[in-house]
Protein backbone atom coordinates (compact mmCIF):
# COMPACT_ATOMS: atom_id res chain seq x y z
CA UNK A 1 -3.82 -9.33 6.28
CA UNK A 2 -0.71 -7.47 6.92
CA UNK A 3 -0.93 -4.09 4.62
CA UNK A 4 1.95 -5.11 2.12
CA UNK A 5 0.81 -8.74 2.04
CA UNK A 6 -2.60 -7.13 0.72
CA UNK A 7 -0.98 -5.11 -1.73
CA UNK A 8 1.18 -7.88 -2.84
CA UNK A 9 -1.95 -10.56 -2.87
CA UNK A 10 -3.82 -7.79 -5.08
CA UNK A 11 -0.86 -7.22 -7.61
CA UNK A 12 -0.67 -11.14 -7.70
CA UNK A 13 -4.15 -11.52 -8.57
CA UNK A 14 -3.98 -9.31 -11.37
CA UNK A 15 -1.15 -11.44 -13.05
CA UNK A 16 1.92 -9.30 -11.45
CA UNK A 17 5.22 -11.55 -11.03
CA UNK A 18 5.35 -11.42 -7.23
CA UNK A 19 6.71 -12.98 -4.39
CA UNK A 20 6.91 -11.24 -0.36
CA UNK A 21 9.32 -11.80 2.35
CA UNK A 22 8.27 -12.06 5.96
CA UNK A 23 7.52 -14.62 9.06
CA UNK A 24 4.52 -16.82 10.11
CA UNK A 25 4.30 -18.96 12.99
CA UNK A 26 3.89 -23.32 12.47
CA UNK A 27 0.18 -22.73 13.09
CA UNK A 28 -2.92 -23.09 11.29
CA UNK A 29 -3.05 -19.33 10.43
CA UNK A 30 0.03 -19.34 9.23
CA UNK A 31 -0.48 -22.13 6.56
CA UNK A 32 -3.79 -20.49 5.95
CA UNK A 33 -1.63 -16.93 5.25
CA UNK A 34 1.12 -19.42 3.12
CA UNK A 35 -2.05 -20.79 1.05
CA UNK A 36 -3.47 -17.87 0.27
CA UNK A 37 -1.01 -15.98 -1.28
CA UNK A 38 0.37 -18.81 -3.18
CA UNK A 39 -3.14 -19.29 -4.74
CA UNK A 40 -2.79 -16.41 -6.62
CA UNK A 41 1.08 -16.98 -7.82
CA UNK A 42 3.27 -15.18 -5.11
CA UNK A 43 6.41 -16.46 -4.43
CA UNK A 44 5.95 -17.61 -0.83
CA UNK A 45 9.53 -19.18 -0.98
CA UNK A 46 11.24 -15.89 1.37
CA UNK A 47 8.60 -16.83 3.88
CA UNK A 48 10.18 -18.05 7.02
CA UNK A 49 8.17 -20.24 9.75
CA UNK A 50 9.08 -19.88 13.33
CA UNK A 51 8.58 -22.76 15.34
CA UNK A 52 6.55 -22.55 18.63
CA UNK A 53 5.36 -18.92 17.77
CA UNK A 54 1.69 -17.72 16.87
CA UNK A 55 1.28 -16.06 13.55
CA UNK A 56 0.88 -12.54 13.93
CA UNK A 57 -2.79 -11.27 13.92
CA UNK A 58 -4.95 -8.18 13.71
CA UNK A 59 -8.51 -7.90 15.58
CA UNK A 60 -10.70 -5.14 13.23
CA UNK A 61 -13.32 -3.65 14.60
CA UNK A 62 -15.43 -1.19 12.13
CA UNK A 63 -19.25 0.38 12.76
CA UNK A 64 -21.50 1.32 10.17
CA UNK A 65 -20.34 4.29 9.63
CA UNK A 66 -17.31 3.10 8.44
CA UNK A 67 -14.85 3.86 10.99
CA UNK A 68 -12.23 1.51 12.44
CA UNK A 69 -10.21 0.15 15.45
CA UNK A 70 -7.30 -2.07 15.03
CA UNK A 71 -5.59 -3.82 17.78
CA UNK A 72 -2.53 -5.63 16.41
CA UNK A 73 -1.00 -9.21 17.59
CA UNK A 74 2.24 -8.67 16.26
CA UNK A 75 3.74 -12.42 16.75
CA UNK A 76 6.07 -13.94 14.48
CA UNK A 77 5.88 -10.71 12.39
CA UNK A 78 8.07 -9.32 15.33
CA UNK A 79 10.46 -12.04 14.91
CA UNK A 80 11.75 -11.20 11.59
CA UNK A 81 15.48 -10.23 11.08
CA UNK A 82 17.73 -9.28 8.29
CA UNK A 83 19.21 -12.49 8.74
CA UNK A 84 16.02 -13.71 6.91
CA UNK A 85 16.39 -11.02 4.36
CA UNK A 86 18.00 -12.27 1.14
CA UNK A 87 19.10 -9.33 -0.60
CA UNK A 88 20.04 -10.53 -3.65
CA UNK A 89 16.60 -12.14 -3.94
CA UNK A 90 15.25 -8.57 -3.27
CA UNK A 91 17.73 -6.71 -5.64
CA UNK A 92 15.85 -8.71 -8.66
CA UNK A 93 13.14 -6.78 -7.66
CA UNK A 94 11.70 -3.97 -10.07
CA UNK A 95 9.95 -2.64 -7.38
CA UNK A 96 10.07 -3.15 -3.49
CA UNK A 97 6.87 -2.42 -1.73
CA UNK A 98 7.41 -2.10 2.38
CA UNK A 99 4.63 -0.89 5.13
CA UNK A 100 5.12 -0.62 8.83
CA UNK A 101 5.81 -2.88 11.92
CA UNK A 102 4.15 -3.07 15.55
CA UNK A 103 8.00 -3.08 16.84
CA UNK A 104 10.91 -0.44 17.18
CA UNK A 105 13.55 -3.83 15.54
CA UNK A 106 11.87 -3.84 12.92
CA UNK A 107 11.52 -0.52 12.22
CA UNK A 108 15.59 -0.33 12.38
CA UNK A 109 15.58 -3.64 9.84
CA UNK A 110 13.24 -1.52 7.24
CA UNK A 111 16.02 1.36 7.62
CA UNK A 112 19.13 -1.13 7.38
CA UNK A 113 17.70 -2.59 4.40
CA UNK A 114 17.08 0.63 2.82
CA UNK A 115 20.46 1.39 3.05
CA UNK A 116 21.41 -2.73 1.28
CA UNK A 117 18.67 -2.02 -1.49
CA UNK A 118 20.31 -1.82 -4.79
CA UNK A 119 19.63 1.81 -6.34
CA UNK A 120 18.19 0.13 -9.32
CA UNK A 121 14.79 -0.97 -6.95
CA UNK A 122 12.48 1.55 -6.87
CA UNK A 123 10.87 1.53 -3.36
CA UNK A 124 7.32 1.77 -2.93
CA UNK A 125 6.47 2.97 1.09
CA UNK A 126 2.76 2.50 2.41
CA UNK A 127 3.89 4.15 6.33
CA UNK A 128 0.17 3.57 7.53
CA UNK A 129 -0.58 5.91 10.51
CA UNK A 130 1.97 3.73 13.00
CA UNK A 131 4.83 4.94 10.97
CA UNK A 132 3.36 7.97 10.38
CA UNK A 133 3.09 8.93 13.89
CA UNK A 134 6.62 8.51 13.76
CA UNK A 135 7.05 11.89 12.19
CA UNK A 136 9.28 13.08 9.47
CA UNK A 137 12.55 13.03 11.13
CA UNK A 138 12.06 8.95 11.95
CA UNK A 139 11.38 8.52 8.57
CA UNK A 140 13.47 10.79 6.62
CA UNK A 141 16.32 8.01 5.77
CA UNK A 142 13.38 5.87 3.94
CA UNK A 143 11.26 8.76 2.08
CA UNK A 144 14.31 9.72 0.98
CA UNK A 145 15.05 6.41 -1.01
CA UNK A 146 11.08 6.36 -1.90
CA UNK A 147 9.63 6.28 -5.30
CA UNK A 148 6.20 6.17 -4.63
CA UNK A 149 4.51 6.94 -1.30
CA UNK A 150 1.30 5.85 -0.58
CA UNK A 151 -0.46 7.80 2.59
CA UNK A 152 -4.03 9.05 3.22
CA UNK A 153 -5.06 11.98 4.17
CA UNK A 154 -4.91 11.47 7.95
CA UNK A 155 -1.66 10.13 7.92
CA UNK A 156 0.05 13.03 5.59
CA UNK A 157 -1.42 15.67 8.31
CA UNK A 158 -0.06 13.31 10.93
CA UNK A 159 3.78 13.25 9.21
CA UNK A 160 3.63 16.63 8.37
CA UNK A 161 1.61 18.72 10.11
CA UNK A 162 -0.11 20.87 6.97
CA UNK A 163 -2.52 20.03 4.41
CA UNK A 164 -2.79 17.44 1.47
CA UNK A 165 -1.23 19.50 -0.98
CA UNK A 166 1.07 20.87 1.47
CA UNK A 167 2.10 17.74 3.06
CA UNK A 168 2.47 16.29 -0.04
CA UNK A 169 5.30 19.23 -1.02
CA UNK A 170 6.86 18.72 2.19
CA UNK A 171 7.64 15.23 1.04
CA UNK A 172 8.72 15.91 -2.38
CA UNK A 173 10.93 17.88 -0.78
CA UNK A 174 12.13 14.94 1.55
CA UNK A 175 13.11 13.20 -1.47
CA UNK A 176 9.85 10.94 -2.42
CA UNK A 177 9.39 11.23 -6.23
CA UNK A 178 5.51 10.61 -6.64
CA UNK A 179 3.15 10.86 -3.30
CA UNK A 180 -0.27 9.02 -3.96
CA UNK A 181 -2.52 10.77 -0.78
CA UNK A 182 -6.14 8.20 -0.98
CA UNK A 183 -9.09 10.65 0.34
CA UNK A 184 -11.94 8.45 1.16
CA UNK A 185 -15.17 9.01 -0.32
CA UNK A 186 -13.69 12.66 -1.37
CA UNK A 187 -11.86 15.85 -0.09
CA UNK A 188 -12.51 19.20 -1.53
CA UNK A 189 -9.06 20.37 -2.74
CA UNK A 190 -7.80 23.70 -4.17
CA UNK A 191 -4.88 22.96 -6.29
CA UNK A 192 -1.82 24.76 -6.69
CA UNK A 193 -3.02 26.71 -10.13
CA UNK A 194 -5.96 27.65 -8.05
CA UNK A 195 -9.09 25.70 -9.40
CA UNK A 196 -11.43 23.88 -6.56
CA UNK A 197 -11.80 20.45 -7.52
CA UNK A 198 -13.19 17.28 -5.32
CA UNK A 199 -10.90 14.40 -5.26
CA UNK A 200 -10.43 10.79 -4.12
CA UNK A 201 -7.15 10.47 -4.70
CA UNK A 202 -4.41 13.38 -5.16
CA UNK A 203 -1.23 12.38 -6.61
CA UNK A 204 2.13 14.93 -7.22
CA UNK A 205 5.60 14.51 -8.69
CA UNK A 206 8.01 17.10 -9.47
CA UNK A 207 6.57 18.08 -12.88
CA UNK A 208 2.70 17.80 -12.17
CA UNK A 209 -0.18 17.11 -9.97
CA UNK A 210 -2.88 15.28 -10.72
CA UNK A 211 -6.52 13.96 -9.77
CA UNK A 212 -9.30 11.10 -9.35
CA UNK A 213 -12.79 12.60 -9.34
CA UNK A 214 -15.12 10.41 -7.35
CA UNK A 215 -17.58 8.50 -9.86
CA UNK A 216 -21.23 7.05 -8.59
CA UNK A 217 -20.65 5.83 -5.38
CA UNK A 218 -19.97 2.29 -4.50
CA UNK A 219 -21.91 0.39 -1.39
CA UNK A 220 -19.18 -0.24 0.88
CA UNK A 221 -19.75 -2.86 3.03
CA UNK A 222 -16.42 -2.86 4.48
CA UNK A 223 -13.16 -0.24 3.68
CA UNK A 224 -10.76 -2.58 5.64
CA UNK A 225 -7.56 -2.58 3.54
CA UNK A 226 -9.10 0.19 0.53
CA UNK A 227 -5.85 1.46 0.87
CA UNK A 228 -3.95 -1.56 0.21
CA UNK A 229 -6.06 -1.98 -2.80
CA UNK A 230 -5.59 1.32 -3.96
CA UNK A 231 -1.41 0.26 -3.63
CA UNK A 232 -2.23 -2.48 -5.64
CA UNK A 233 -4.02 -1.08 -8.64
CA UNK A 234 -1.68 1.82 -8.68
CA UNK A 235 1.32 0.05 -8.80
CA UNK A 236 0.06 -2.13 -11.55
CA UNK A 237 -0.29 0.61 -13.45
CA UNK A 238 3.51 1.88 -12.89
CA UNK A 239 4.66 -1.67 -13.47
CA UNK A 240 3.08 -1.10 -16.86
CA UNK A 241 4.52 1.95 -17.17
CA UNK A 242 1.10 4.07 -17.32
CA UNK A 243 0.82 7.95 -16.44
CA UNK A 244 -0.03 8.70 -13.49
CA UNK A 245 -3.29 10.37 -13.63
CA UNK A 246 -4.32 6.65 -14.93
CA UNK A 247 -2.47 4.75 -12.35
CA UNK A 248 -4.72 6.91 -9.84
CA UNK A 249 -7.58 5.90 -11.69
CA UNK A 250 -6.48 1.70 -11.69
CA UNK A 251 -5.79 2.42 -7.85
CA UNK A 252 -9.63 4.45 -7.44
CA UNK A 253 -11.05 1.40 -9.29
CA UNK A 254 -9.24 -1.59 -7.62
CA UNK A 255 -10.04 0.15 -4.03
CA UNK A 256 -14.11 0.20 -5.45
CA UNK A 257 -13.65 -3.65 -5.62
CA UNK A 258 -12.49 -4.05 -2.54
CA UNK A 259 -14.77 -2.44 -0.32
CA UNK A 260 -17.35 -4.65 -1.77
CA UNK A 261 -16.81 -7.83 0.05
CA UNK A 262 -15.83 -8.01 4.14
CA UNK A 263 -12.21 -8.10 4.67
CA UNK A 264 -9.24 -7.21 3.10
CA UNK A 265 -8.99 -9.48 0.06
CA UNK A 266 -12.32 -11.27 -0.91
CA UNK A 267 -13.38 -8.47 -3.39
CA UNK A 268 -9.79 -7.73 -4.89
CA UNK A 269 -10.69 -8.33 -8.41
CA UNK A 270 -9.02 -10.31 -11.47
CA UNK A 271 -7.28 -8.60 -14.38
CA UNK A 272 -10.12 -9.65 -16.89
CA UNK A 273 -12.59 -7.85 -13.77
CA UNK A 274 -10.46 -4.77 -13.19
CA UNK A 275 -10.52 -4.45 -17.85
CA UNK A 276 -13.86 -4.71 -18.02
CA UNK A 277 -14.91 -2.26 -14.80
CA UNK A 278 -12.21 0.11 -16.09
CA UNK A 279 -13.62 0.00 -19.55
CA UNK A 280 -17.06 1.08 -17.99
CA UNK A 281 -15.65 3.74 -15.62
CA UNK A 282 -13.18 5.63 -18.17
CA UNK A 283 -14.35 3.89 -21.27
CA UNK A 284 -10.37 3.45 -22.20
CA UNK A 285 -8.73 -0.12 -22.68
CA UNK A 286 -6.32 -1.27 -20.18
């Protein structure tokens, strides 16, 4: 796990030129972490190991109904600094994709780095509801610098204090250029020209607002890291510079694999996998 190391494993699988930056410990786990993302072609070479420290860890519990409780182990992932940040490394990036930390250092790396990134890097910011909490104010510096922010409907009522399409104004107006809010099994939205619709996703830029309608419902045996998922598929589809009602969509349909299969990974699915479901659901080509 880790919330960007999911999205970044997912984008991997599906062929995406990858790599992530962070800190395990010399333990088993952490060559376990190492091995897994390199399996599916991320760079693993900005990984740093700390010596005599356990690799961070997250304890998930989740009841049938779906709902969750995580109790994080932050370890070596609270050892990171910017010292073992290479920026020019990062600057190649087309996109950077960051989520939150357990600790308040970190939190003040992600800001210092915003501040290094190269303009040219679009930033992609997944806040999760530990940032979130945070409120808009903490975070201001970073959604203004973000192209894409990823947040559920929990968390946007958490950073803002209104609505979906509300919250999702407010942080246009903060400076994000496209909000991506994921809505579970469905919300029932009224959009801003007035028409009721029910949505899984709701997405907004300056210009337009957009959609996922919830299809025949998938058996989820577990919705640990949906939203990660969700990241993944919709940044593929910016990467390859799709619209955005169908980069909702690729996000909707990676998010259906992954709630398949227990954990956070184990049902992301292959490019050939996420074609030929996507072909089903929308009946369009990828």
């Amino acid at each position: 796990g880790g919330s960007a190391a999911n999205t970044i494993y997912g984008l991997g699988k599906l062929g995406v030129s990858t790599g992530f930056v962070g800190v395990v410990g010399d333990d088993t786990d952490g060559q376990l972490l190492l091995q897994d993302l390199a399996k599916v072609g991320v760079d693993i070479s900005q990984i740093k190991t700390r010596h005599n420290a356990k690799t961070g860890a997250v304890l998930c519990l989740s009841d049938r109904q779906g709902k969750r409780s995580l109790y994080v182990v932050p370890g070596a992932n609270s050892l990171l600094t910017m010292a073992d940040v290479d920026l020019t490394y990062l600057n190649q990036a087309k996109m950077l994709h960051v989520s939150s930390f357990a600790g308040d250092r970190q939190f003040q790396l992600t800001l210092g780095l915003v501040e290094k990134l190269d303009s040219a890097v679009k930033l992609s910011f997944a806040p999760g509801m530990l940032y979130a909490s945070k409120g808009l104010k903490a975070l201001r510096l970073i959604l203004a610098r973000t192209h894409v922010l990823f947040i559920n409907g929990r968390e946007i009522e958490q950073l803002t204090g209104k609505d979906v399409i509300s919250g999702a104004a407010v942080c246009l107006n903060e400076g994000c250029k496209i909000v991506a809010v994921t809505l579970g099994k469905g919300m029932e939205l009224r959009l801003r020209d007035g028409k009721l619709v029910t949505a899984v996703c709701y997405i907004r830029d300056a210009e337009s607002e957009h959609t996922v309608e919830p299809l025949e419902e998938t058996k989820a045996v577990d919705t640990t890291g949906a939203g990660d998922a969700f990241a993944a598929g919709f940044l593929y589809g910016l990467v390859k510079d799709k619209d955005l009602e169908e980069c909702g969509r690729l996000g909707n349909t990676v998010a259906r694999f992954s709630i398949t299969q227990v954990g956070a990974r184990a049902g992301l699915p292959t490019l050939a996998d996420l074609s030929r479901r996507y072909r089903q659901l929308y009946s369009a080509t990828l």
